[in-house]
C-alpha atoms as a PDB file:
ATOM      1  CA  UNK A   1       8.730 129.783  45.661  1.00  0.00           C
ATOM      2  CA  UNK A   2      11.262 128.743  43.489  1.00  0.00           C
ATOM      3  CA  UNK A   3      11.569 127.619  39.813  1.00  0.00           C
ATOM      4  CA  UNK A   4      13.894 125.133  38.510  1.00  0.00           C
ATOM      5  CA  UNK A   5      16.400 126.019  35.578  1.00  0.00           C
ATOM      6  CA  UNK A   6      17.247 123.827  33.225  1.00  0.00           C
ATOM      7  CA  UNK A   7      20.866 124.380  32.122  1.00  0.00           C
ATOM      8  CA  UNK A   8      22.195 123.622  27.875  1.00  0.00           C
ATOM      9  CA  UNK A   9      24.968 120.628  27.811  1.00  0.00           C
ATOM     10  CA  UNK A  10      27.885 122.876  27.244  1.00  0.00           C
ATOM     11  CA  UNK A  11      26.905 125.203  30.764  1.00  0.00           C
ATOM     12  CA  UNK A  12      27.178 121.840  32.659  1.00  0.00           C
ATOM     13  CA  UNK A  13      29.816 120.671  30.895  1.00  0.00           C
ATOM     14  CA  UNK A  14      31.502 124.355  31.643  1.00  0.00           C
ATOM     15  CA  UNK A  15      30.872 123.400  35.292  1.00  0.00           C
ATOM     16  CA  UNK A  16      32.022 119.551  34.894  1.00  0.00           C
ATOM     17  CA  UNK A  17      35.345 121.636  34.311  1.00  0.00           C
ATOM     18  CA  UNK A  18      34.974 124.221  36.796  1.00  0.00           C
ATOM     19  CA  UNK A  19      34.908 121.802  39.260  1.00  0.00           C
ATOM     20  CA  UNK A  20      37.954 120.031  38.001  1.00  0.00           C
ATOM     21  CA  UNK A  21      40.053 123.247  37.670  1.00  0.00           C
ATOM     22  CA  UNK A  22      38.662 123.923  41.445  1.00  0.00           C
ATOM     23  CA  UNK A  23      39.988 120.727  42.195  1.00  0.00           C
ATOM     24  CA  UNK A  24      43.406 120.719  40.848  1.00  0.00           C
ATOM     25  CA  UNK A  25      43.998 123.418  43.265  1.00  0.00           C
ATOM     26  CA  UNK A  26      43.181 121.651  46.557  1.00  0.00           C
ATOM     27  CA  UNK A  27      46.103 118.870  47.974  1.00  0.00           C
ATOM     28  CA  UNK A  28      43.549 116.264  47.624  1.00  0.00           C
ATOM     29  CA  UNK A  29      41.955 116.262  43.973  1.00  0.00           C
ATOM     30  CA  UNK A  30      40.078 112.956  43.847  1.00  0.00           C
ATOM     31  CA  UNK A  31      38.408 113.575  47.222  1.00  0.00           C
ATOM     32  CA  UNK A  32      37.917 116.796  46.237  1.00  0.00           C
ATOM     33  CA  UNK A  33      36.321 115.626  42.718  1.00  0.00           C
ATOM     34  CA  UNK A  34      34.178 112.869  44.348  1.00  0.00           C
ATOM     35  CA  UNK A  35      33.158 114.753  46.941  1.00  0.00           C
ATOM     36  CA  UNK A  36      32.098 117.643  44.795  1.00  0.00           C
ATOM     37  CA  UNK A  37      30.198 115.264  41.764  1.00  0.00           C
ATOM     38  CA  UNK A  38      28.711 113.263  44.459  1.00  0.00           C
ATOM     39  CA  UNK A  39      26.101 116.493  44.709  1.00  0.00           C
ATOM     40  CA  UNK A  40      23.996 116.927  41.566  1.00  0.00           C
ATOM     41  CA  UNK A  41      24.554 120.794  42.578  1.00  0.00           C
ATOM     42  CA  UNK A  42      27.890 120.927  41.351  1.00  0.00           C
ATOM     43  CA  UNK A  43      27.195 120.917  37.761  1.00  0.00           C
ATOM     44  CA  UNK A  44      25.071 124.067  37.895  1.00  0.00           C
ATOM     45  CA  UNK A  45      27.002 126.224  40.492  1.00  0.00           C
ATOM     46  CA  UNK A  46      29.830 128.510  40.846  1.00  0.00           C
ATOM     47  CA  UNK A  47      33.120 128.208  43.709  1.00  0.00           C
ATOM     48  CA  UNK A  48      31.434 129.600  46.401  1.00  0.00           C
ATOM     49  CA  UNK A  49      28.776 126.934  45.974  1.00  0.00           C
ATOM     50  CA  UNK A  50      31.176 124.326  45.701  1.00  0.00           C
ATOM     51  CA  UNK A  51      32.449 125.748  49.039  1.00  0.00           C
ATOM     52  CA  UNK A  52      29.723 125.068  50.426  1.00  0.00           C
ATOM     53  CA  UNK A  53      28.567 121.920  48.715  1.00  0.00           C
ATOM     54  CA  UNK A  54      31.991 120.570  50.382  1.00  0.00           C
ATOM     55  CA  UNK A  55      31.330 122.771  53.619  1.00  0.00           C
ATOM     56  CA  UNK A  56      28.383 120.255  53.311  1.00  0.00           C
ATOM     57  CA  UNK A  57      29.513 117.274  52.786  1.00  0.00           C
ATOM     58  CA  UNK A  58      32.450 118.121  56.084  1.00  0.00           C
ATOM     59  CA  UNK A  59      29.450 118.297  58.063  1.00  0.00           C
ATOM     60  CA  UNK A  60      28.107 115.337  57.417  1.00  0.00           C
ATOM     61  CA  UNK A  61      30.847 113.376  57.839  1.00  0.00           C
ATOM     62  CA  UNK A  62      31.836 115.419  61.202  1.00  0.00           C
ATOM     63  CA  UNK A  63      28.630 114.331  62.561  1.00  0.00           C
ATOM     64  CA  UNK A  64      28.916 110.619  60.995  1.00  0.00           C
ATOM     65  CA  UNK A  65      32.330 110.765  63.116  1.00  0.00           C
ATOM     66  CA  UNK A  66      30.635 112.424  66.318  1.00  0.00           C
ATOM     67  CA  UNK A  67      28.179 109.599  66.696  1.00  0.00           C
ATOM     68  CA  UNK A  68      30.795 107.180  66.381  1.00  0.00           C
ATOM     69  CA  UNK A  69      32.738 108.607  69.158  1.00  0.00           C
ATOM     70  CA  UNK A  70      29.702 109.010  71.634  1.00  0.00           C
ATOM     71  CA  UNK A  71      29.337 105.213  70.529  1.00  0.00           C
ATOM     72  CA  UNK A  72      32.503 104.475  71.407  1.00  0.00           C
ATOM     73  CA  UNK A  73      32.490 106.415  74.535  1.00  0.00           C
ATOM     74  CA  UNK A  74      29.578 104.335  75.610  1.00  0.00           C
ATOM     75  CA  UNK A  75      31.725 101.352  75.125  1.00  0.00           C
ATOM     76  CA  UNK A  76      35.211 102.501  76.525  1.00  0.00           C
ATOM     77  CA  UNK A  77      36.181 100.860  79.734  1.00  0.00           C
ATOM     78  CA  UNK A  78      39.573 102.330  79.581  1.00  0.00           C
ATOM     79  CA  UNK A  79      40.094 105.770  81.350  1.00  0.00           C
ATOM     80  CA  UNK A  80      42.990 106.788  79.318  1.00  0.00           C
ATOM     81  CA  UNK A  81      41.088 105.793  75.908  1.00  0.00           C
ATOM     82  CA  UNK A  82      37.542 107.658  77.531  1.00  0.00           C
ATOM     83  CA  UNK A  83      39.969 110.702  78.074  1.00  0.00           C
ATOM     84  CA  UNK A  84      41.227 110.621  74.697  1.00  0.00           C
ATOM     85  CA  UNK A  85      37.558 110.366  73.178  1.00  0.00           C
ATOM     86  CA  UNK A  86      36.836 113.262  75.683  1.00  0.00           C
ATOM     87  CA  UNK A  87      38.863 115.567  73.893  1.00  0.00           C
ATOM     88  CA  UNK A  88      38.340 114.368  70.541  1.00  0.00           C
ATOM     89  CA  UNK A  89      34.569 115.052  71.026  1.00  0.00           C
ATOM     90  CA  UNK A  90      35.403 118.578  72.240  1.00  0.00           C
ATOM     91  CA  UNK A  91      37.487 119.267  69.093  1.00  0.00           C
ATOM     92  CA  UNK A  92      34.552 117.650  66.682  1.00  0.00           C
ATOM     93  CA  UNK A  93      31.534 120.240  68.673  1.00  0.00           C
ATOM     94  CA  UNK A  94      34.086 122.789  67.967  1.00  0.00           C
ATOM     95  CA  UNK A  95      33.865 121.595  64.278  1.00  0.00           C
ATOM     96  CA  UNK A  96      30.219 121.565  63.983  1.00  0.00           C
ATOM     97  CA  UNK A  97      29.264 124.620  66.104  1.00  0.00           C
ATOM     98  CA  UNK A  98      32.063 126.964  64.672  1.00  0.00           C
ATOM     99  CA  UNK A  99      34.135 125.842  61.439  1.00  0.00           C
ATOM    100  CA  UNK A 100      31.465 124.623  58.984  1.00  0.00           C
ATOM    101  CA  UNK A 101      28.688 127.429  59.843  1.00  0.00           C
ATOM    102  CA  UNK A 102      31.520 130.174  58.952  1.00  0.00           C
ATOM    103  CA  UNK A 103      31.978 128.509  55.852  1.00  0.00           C
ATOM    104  CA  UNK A 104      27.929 128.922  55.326  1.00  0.00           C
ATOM    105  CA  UNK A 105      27.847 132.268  56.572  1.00  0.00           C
ATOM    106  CA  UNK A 106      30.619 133.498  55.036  1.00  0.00           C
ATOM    107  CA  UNK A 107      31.663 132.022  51.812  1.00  0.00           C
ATOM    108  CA  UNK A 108      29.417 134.694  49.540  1.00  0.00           C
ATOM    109  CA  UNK A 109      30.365 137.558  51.403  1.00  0.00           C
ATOM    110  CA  UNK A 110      33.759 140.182  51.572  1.00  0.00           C
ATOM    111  CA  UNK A 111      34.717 137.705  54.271  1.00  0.00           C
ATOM    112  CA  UNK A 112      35.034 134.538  52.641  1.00  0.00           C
ATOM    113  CA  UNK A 113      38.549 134.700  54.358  1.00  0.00           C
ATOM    114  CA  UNK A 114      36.809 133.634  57.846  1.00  0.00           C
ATOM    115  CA  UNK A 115      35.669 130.726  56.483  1.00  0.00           C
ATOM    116  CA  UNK A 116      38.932 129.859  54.880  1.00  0.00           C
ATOM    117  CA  UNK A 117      40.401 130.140  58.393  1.00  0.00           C
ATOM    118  CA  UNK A 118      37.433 128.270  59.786  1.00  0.00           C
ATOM    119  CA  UNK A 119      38.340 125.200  57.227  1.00  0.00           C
ATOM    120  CA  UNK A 120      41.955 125.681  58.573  1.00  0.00           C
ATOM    121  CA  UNK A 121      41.006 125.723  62.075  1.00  0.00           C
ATOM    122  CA  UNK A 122      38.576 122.280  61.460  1.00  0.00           C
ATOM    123  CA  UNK A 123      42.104 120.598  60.153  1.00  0.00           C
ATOM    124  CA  UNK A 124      43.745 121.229  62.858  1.00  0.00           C
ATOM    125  CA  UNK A 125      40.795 119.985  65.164  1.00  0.00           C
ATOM    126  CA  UNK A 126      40.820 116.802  63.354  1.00  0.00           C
ATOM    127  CA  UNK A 127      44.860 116.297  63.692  1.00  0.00           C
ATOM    128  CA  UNK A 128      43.994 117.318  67.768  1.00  0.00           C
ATOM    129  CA  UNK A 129      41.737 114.678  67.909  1.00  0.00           C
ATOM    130  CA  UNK A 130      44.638 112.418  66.218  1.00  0.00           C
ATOM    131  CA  UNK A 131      46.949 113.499  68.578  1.00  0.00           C
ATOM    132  CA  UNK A 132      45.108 112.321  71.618  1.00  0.00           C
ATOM    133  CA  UNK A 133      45.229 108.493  70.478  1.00  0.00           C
ATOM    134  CA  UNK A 134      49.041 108.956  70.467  1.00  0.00           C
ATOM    135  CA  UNK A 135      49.651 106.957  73.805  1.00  0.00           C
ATOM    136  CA  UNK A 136      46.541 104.713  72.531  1.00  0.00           C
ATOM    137  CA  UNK A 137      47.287 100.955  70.720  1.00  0.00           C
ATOM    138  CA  UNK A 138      44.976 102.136  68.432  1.00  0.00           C
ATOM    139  CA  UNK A 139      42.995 105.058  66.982  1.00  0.00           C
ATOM    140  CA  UNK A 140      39.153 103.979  66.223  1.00  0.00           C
ATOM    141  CA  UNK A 141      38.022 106.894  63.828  1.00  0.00           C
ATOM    142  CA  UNK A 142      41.217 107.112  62.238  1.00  0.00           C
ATOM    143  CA  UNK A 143      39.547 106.612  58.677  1.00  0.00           C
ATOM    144  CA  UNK A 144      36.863 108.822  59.742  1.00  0.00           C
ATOM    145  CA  UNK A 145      39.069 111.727  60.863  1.00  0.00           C
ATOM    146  CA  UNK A 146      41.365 111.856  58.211  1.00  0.00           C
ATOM    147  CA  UNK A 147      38.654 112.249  55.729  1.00  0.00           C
ATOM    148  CA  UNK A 148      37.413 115.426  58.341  1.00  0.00           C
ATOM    149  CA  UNK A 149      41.019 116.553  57.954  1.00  0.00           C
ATOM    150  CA  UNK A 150      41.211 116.271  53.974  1.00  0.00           C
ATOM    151  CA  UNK A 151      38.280 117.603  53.598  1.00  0.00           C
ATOM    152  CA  UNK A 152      38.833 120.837  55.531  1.00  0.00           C
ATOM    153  CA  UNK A 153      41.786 121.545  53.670  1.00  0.00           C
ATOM    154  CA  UNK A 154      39.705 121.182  50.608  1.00  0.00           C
ATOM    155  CA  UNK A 155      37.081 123.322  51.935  1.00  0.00           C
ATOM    156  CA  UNK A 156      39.750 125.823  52.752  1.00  0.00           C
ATOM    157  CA  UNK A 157      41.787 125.752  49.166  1.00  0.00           C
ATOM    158  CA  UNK A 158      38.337 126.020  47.548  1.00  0.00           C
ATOM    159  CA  UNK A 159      37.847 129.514  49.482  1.00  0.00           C
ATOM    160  CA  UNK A 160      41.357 130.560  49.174  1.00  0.00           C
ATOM    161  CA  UNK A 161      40.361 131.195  45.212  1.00  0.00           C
ATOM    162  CA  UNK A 162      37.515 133.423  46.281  1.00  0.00           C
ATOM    163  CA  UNK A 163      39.918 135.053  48.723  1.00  0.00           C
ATOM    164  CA  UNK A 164      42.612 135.577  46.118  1.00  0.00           C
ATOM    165  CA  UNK A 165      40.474 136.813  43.628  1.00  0.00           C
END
């Protein structure tokens, strides 16, 4: 069982702040900032549970962007676009099933610094999906994926503070 606290003005106004300071360190602060105030959470937590309020919020959208690629899939009569969707599906179970559980597992512990390399890693899954839809007249979940990829490298600078500390 568990009780609810009630926090005074200033403590969520402290945390209004905290999560703009957190913010200004990540290399995408208003994606960082809506993505962090869209969870009531945010204003009564510290970094690591920003971390994973945004660890979160990557998985949700990684799964918004997984269905839209076995949609897709379903749809593709192209081989060379159903190969590219292949592999981008590969790199997005590699996202769900690895990256954003270390960040869960990880993020309160002495090895925070996995799940900072986990958010790295689930960047550079997103720009492998990218990649694929090189040869392609056009990339589907191109909105989609770069909000994976920003989002993992917000994930990751939020962790590198914990890291650094």
């Amino acid at each position: 069982m568990f009780s609810l606290i009630f926090l005074p003005a200033k403590s969520q106004e402290n945390n209004a702040s905290l999560v703009e300071t957190t913010c200004k360190s990540t290399p995408f602060y208003n994606l960082c900032v809506s993505t962090l105030e869209s969870d009531p959470d945010s204003s009564r937590t510290d970094i690591p549970g920003l971390a994973i309020i945004g660890a979160n919020r990557l998985n949700a959208k990684v799964y918004d962007s997984f269905k839209e690629i076995a949609s897709l899939l379903e749809e593709a009569k192209d081989e060379s676009l159903k190969k590219a969707l292949v592999e981008c599906d590969d790199h997005y179970k590699t996202i769900i099933t690895y990256n954003v559980l270390s960040v869960i597992k990880t993020v309160r512990t002495s090895r925070a610094y996995v799940g900072r390399d986990a958010m790295n890693d689930a960047a550079k899954e997103a720009l492998a999906c990218a990649s694929g839809f090189e040869n392609q007249p056009t990339f589907p979940i191109k909105d989609s994926n770069k909000v994976v990829h920003d989002l993992s490298a917000v994930v990751s600078s939020i962790i590198t503070l914990l890291v650094s500390e």
